[in-house]
PDB file of N, CA and C in Angstrom:
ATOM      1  N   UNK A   1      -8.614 -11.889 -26.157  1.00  0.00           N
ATOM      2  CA  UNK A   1      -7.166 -11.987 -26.093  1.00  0.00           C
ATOM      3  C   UNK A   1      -6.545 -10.901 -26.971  1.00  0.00           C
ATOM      4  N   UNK A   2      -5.793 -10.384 -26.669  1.00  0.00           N
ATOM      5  CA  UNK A   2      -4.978  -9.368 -27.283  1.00  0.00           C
ATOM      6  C   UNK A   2      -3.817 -10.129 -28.336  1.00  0.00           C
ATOM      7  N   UNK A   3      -3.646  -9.388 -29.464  1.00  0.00           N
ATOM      8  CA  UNK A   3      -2.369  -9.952 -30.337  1.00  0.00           C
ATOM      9  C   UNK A   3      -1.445  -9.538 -29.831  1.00  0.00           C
ATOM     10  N   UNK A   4      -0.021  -9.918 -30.333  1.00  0.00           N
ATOM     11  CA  UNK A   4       1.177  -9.767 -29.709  1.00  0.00           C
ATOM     12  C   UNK A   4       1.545  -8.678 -30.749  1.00  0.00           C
ATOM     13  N   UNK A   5       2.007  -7.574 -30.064  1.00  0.00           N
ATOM     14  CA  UNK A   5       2.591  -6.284 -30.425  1.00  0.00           C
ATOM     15  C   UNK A   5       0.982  -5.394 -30.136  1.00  0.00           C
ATOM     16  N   UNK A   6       0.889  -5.555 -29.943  1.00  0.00           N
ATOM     17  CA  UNK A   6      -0.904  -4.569 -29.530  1.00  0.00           C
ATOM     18  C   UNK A   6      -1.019  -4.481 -28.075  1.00  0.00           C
ATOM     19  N   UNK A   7      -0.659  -3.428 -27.268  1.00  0.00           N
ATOM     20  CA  UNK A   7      -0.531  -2.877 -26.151  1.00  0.00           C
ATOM     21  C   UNK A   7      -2.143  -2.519 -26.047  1.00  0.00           C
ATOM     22  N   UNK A   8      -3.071  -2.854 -24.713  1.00  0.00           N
ATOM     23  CA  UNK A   8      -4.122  -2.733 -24.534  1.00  0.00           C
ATOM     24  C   UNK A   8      -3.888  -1.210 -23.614  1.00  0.00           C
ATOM     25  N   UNK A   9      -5.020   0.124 -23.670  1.00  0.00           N
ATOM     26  CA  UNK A   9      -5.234   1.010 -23.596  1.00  0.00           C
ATOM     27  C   UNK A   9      -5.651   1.136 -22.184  1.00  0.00           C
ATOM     28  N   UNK A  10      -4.722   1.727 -21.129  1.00  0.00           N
ATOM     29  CA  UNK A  10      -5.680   1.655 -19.675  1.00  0.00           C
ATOM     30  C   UNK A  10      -7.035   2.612 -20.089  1.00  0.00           C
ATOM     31  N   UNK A  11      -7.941   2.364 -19.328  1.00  0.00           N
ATOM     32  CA  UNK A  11      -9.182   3.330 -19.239  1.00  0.00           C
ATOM     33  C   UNK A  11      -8.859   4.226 -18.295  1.00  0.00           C
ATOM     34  N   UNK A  12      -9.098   5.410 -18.301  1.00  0.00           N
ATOM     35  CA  UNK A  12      -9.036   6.729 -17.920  1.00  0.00           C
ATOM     36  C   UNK A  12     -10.401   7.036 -17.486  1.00  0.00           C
ATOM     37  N   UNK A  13     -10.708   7.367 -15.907  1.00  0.00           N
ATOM     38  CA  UNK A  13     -12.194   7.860 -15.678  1.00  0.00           C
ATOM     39  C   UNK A  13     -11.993   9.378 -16.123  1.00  0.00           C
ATOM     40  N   UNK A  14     -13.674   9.690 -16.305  1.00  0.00           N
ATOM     41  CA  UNK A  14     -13.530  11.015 -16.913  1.00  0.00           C
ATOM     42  C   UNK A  14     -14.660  11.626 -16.085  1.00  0.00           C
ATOM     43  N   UNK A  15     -14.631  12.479 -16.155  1.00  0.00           N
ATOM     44  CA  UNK A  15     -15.436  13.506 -14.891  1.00  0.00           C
ATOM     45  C   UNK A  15     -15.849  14.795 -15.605  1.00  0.00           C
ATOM     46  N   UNK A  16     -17.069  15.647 -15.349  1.00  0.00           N
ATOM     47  CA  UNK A  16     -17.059  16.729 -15.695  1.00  0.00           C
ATOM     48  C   UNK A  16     -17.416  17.542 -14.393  1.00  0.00           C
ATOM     49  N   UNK A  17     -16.694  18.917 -14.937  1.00  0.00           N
ATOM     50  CA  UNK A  17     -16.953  19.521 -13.717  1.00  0.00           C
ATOM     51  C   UNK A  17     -18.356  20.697 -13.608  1.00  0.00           C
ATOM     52  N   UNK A  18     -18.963  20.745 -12.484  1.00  0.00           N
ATOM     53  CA  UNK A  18     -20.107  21.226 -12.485  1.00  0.00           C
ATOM     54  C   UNK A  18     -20.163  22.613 -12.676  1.00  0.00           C
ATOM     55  N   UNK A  19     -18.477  23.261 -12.598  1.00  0.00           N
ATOM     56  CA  UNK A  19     -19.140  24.977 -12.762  1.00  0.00           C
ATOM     57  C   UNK A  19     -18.945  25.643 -14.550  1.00  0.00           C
ATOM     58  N   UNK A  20     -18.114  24.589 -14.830  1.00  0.00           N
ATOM     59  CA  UNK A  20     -18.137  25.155 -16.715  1.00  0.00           C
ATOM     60  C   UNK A  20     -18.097  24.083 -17.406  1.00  0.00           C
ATOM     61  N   UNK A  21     -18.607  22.370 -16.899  1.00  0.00           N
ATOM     62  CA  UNK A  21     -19.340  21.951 -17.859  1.00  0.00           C
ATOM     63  C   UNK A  21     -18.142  21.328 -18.833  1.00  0.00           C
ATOM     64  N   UNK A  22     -17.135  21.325 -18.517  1.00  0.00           N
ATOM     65  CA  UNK A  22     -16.095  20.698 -19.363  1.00  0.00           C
ATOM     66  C   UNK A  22     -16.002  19.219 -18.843  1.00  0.00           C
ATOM     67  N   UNK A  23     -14.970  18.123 -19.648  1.00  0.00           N
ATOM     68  CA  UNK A  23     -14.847  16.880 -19.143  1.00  0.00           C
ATOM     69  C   UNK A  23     -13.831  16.758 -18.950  1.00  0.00           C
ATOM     70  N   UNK A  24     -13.074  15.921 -17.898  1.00  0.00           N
ATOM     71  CA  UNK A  24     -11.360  16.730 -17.742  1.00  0.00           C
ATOM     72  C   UNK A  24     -11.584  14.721 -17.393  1.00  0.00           C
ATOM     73  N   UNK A  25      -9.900  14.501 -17.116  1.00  0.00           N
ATOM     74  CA  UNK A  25      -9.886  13.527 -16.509  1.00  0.00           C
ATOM     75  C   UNK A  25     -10.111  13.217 -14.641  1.00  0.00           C
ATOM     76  N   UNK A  26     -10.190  12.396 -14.186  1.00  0.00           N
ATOM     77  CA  UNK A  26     -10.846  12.710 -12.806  1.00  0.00           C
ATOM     78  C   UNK A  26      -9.313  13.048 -12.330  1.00  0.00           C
ATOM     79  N   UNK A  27      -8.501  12.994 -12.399  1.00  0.00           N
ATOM     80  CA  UNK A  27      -7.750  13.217 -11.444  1.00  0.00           C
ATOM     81  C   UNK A  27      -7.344  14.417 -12.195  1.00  0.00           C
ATOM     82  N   UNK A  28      -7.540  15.706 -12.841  1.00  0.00           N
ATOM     83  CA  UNK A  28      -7.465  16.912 -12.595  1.00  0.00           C
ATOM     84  C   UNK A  28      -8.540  17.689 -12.706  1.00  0.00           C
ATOM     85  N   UNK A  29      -8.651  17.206 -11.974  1.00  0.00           N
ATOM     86  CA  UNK A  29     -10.380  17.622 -10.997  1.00  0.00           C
ATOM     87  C   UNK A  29     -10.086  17.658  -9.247  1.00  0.00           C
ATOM     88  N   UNK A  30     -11.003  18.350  -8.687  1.00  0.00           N
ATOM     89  CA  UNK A  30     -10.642  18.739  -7.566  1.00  0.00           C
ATOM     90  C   UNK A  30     -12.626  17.886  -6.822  1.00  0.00           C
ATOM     91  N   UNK A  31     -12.523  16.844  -6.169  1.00  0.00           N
ATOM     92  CA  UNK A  31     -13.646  15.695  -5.662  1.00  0.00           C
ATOM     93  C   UNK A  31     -14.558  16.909  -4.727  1.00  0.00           C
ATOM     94  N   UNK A  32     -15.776  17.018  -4.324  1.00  0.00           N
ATOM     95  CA  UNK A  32     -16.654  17.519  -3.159  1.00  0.00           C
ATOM     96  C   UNK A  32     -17.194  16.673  -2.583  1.00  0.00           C
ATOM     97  N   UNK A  33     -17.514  16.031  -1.678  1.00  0.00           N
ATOM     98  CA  UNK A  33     -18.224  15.237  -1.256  1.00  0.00           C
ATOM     99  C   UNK A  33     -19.557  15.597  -0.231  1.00  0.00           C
ATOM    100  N   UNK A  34     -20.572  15.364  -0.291  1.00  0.00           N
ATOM    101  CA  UNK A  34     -21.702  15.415   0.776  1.00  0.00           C
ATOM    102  C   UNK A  34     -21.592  14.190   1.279  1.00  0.00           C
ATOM    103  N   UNK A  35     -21.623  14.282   2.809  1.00  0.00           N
ATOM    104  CA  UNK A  35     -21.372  13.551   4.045  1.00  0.00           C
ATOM    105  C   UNK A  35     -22.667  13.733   4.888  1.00  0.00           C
ATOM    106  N   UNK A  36     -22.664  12.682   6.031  1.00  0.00           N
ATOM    107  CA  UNK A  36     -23.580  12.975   7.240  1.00  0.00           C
ATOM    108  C   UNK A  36     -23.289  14.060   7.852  1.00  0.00           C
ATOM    109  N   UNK A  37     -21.779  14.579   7.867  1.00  0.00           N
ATOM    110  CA  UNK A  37     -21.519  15.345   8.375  1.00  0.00           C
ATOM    111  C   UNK A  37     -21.491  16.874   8.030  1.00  0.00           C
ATOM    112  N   UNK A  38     -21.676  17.325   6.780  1.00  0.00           N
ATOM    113  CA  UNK A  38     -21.957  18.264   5.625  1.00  0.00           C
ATOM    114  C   UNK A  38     -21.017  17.472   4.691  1.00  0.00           C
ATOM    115  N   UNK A  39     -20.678  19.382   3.942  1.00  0.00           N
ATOM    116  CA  UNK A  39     -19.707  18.938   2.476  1.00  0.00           C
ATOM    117  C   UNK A  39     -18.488  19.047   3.120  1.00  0.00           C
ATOM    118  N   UNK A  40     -17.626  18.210   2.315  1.00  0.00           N
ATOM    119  CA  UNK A  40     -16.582  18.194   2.540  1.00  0.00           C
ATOM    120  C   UNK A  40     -15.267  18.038   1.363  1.00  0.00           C
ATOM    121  N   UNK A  41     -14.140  18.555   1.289  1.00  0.00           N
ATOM    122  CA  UNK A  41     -13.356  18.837  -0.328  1.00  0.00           C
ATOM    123  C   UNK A  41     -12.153  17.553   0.141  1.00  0.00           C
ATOM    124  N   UNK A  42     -13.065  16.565  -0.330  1.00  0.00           N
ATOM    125  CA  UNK A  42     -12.187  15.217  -0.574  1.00  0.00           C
ATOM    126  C   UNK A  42     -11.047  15.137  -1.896  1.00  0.00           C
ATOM    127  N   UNK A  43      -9.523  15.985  -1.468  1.00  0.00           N
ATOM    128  CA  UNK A  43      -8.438  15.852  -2.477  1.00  0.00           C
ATOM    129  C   UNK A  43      -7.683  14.557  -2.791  1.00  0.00           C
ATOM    130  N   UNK A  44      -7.860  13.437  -1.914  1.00  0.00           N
ATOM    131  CA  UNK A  44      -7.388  12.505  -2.734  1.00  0.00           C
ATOM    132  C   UNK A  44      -9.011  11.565  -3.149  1.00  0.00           C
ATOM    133  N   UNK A  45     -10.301  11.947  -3.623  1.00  0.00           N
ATOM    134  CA  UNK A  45     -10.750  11.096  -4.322  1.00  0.00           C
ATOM    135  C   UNK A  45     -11.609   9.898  -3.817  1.00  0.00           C
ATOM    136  N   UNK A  46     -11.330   9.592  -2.166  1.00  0.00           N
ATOM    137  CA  UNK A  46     -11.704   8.471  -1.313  1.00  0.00           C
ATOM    138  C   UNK A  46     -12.841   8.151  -0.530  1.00  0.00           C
ATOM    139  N   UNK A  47     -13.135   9.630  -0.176  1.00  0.00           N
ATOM    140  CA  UNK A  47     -14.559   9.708   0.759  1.00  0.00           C
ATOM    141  C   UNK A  47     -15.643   8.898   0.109  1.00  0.00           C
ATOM    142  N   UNK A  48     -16.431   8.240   1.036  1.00  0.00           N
ATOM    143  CA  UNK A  48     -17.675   7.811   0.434  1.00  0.00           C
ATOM    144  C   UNK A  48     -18.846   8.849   0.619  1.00  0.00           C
ATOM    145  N   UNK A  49     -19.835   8.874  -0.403  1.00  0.00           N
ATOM    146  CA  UNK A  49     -20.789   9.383  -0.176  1.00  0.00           C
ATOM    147  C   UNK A  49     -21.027  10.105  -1.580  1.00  0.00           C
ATOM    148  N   UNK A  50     -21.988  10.956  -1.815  1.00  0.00           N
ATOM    149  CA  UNK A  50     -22.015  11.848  -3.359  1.00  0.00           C
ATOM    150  C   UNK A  50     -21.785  12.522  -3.540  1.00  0.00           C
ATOM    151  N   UNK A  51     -20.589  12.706  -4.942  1.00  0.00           N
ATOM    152  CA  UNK A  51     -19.550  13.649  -5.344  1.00  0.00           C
ATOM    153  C   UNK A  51     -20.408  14.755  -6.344  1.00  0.00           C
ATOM    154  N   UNK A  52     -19.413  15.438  -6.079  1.00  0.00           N
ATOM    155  CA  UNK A  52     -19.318  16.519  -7.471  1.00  0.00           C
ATOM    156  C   UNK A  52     -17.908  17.078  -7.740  1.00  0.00           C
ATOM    157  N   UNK A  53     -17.398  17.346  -9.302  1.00  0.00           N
ATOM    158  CA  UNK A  53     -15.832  17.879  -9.301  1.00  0.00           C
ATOM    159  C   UNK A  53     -15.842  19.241  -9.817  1.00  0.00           C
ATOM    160  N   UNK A  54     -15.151  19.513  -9.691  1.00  0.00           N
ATOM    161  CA  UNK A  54     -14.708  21.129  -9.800  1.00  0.00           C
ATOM    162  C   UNK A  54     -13.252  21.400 -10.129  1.00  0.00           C
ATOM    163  N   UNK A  55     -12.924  22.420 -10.818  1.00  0.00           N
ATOM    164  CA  UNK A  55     -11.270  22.446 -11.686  1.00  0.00           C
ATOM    165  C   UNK A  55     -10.596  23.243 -10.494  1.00  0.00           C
ATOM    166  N   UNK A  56      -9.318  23.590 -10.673  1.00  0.00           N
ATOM    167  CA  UNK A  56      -8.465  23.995  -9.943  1.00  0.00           C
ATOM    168  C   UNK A  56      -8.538  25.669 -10.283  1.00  0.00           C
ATOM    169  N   UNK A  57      -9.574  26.320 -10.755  1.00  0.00           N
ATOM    170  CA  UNK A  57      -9.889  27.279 -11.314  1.00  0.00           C
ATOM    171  C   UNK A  57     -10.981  28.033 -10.600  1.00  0.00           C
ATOM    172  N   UNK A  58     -10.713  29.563 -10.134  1.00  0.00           N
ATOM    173  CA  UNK A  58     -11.379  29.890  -9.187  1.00  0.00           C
ATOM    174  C   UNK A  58     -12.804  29.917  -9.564  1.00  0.00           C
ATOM    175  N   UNK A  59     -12.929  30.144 -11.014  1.00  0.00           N
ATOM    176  CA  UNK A  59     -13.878  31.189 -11.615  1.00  0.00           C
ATOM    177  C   UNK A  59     -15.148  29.768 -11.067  1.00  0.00           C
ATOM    178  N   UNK A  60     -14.665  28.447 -11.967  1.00  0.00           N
ATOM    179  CA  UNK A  60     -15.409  27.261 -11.681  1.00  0.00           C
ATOM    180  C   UNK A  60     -15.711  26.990 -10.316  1.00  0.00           C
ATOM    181  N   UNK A  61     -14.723  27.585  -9.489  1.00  0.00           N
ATOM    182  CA  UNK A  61     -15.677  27.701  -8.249  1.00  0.00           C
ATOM    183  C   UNK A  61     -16.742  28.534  -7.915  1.00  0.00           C
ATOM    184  N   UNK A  62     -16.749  29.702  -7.934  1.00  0.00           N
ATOM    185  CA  UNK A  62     -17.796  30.531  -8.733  1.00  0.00           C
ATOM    186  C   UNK A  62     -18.743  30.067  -8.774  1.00  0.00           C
ATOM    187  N   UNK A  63     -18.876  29.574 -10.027  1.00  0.00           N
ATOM    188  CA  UNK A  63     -19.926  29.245 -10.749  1.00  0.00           C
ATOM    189  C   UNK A  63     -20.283  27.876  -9.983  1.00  0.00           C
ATOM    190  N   UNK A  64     -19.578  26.952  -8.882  1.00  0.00           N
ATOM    191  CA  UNK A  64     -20.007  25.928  -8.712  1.00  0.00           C
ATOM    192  C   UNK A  64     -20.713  26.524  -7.438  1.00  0.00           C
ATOM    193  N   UNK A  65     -20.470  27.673  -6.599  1.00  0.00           N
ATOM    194  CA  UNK A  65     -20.763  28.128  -5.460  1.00  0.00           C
ATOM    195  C   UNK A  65     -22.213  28.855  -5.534  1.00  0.00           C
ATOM    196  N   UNK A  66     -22.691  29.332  -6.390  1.00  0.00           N
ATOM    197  CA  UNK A  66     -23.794  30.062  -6.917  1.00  0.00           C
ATOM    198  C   UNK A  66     -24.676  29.426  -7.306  1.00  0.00           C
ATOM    199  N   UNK A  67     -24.367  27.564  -7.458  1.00  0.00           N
ATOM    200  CA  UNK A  67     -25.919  27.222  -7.314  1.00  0.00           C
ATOM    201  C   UNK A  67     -25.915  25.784  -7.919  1.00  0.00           C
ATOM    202  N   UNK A  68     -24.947  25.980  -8.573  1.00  0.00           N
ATOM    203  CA  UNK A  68     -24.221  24.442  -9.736  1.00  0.00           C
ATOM    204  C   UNK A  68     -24.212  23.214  -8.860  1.00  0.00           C
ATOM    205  N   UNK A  69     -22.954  23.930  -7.280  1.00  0.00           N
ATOM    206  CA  UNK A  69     -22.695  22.798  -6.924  1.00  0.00           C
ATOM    207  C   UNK A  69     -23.650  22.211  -5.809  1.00  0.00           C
ATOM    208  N   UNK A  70     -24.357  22.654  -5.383  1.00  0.00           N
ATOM    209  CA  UNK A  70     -25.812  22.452  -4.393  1.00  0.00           C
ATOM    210  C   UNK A  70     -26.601  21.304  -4.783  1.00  0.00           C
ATOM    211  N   UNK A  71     -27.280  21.533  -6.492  1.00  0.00           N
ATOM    212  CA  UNK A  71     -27.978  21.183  -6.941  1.00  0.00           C
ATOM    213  C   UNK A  71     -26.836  19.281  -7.212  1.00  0.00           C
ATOM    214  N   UNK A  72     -25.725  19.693  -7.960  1.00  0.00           N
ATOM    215  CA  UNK A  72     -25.099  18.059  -8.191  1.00  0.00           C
ATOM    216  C   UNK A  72     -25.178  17.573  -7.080  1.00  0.00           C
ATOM    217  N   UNK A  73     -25.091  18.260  -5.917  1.00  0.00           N
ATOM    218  CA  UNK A  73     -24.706  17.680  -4.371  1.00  0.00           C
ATOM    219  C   UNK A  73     -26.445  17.117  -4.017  1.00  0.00           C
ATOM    220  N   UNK A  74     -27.478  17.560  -4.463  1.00  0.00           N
ATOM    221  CA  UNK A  74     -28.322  17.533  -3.903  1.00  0.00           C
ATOM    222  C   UNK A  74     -28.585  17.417  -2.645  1.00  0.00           C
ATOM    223  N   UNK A  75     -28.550  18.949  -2.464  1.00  0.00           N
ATOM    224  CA  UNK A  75     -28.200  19.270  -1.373  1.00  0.00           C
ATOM    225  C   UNK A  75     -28.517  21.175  -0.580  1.00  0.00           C
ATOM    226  N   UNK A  76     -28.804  21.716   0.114  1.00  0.00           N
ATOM    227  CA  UNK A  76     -28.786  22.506   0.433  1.00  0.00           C
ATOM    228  C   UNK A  76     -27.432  23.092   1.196  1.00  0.00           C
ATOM    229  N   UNK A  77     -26.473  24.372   0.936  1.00  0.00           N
ATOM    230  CA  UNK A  77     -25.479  24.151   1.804  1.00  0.00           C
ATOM    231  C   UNK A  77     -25.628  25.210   2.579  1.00  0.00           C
ATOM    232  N   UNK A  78     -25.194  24.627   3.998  1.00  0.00           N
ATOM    233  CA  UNK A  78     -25.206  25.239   4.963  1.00  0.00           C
ATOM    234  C   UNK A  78     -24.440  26.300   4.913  1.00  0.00           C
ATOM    235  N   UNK A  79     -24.188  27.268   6.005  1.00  0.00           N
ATOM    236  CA  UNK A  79     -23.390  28.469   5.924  1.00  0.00           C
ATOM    237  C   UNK A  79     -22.041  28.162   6.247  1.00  0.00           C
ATOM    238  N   UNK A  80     -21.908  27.613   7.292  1.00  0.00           N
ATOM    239  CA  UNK A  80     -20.357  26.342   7.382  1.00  0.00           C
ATOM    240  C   UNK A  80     -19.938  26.086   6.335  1.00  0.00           C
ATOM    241  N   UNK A  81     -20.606  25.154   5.395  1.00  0.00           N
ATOM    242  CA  UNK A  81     -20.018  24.717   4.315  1.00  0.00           C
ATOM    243  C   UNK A  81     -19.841  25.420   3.097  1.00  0.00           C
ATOM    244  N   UNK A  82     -20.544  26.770   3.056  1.00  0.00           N
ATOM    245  CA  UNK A  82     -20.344  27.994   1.834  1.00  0.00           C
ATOM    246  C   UNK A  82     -19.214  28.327   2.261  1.00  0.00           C
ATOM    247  N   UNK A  83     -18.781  29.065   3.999  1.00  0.00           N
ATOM    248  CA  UNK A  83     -17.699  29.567   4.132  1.00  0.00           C
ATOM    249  C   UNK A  83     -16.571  28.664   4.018  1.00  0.00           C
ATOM    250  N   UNK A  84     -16.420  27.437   3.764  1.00  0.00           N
ATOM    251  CA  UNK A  84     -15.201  26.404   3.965  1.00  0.00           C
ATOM    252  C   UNK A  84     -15.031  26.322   2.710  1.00  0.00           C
ATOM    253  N   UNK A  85     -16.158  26.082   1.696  1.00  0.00           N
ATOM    254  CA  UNK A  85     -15.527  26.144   0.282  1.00  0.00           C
ATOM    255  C   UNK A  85     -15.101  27.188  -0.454  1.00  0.00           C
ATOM    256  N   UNK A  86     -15.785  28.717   0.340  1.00  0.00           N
ATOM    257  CA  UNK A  86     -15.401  29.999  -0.155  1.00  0.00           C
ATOM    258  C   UNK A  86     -13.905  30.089  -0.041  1.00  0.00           C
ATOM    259  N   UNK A  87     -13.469  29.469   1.364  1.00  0.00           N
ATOM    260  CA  UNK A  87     -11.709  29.673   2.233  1.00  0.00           C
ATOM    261  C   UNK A  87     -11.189  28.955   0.654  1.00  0.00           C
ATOM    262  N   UNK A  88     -11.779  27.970   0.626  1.00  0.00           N
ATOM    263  CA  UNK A  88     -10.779  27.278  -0.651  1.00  0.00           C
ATOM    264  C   UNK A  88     -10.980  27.898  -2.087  1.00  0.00           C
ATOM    265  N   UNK A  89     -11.562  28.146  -2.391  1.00  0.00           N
ATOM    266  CA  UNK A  89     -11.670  29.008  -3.615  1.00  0.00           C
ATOM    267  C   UNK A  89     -11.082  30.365  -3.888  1.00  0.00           C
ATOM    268  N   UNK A  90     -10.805  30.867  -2.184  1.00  0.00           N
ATOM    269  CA  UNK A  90      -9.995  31.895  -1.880  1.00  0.00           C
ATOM    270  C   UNK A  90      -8.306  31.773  -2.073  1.00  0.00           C
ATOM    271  N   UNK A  91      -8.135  30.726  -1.507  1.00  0.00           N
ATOM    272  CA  UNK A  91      -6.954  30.111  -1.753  1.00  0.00           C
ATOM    273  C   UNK A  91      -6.033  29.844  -2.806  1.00  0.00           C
ATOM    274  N   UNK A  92      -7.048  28.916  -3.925  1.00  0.00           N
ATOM    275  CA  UNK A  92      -7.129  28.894  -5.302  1.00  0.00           C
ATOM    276  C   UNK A  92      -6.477  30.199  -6.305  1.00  0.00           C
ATOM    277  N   UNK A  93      -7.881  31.224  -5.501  1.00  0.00           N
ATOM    278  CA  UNK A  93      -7.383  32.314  -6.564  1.00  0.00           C
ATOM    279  C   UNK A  93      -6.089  33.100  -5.867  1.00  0.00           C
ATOM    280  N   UNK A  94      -5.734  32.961  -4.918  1.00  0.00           N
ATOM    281  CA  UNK A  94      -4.109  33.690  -4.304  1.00  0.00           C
ATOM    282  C   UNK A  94      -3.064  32.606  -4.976  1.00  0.00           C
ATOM    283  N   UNK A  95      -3.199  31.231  -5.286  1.00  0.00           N
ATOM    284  CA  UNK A  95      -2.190  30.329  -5.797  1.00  0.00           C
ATOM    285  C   UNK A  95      -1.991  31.079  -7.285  1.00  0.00           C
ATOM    286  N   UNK A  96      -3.479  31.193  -8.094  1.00  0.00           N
ATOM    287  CA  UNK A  96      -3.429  31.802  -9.139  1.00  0.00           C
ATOM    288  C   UNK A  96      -2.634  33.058 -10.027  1.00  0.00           C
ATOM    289  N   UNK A  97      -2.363  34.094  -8.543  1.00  0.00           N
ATOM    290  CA  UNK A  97      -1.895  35.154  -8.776  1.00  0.00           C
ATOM    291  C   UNK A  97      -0.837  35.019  -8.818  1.00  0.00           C
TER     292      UNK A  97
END
């Protein structure tokens, strides 16, 4: 039971992201998901199946594209799914500029 005047603390999930290894909160984090269907860049968080996160930061894509994010995904990625996450990382870094 909580005392009166003592506000209980929501919990905050926390996530790290696979291309620099920092811990951010999950929701500024950007979700990946591996599917039956390949990978796929689940932005609101919902897809089922096994994640990996990544920042809104190109470089961390990068570094998640080169080998980081394969391995969290356990997973091999197809050429489909390099070029779909490359489009978005492309994207990223034009928002950036």
């Amino acid at each position: 039971m909580v005392k009166a005047g003592k506000q209980r603390r929501k919990h905050v999930p926390q996530r790290t992201c696979v291309g620099c290894r920092t811990v951010n909160e999950k929701r500024e984090l950007i979700r990946i998901v591996r599917t039956p269907e390949g990978v796929q860049i689940d932005l609101k968080g919902k897809l089922p199946g096994r994640g990996a996160y990544l920042h809104e930061d190109h470089s961390c894509w990068q570094l998640g594209l080169d080998g980081k994010l394969a391995h969290a995904l356990k997973v091999t990625l197809s050429e489909q799914d390099r070029q779909t996450l490359q489009a978005f990382a492309d994207g990223l870094a034009a928002k950036e500029a």
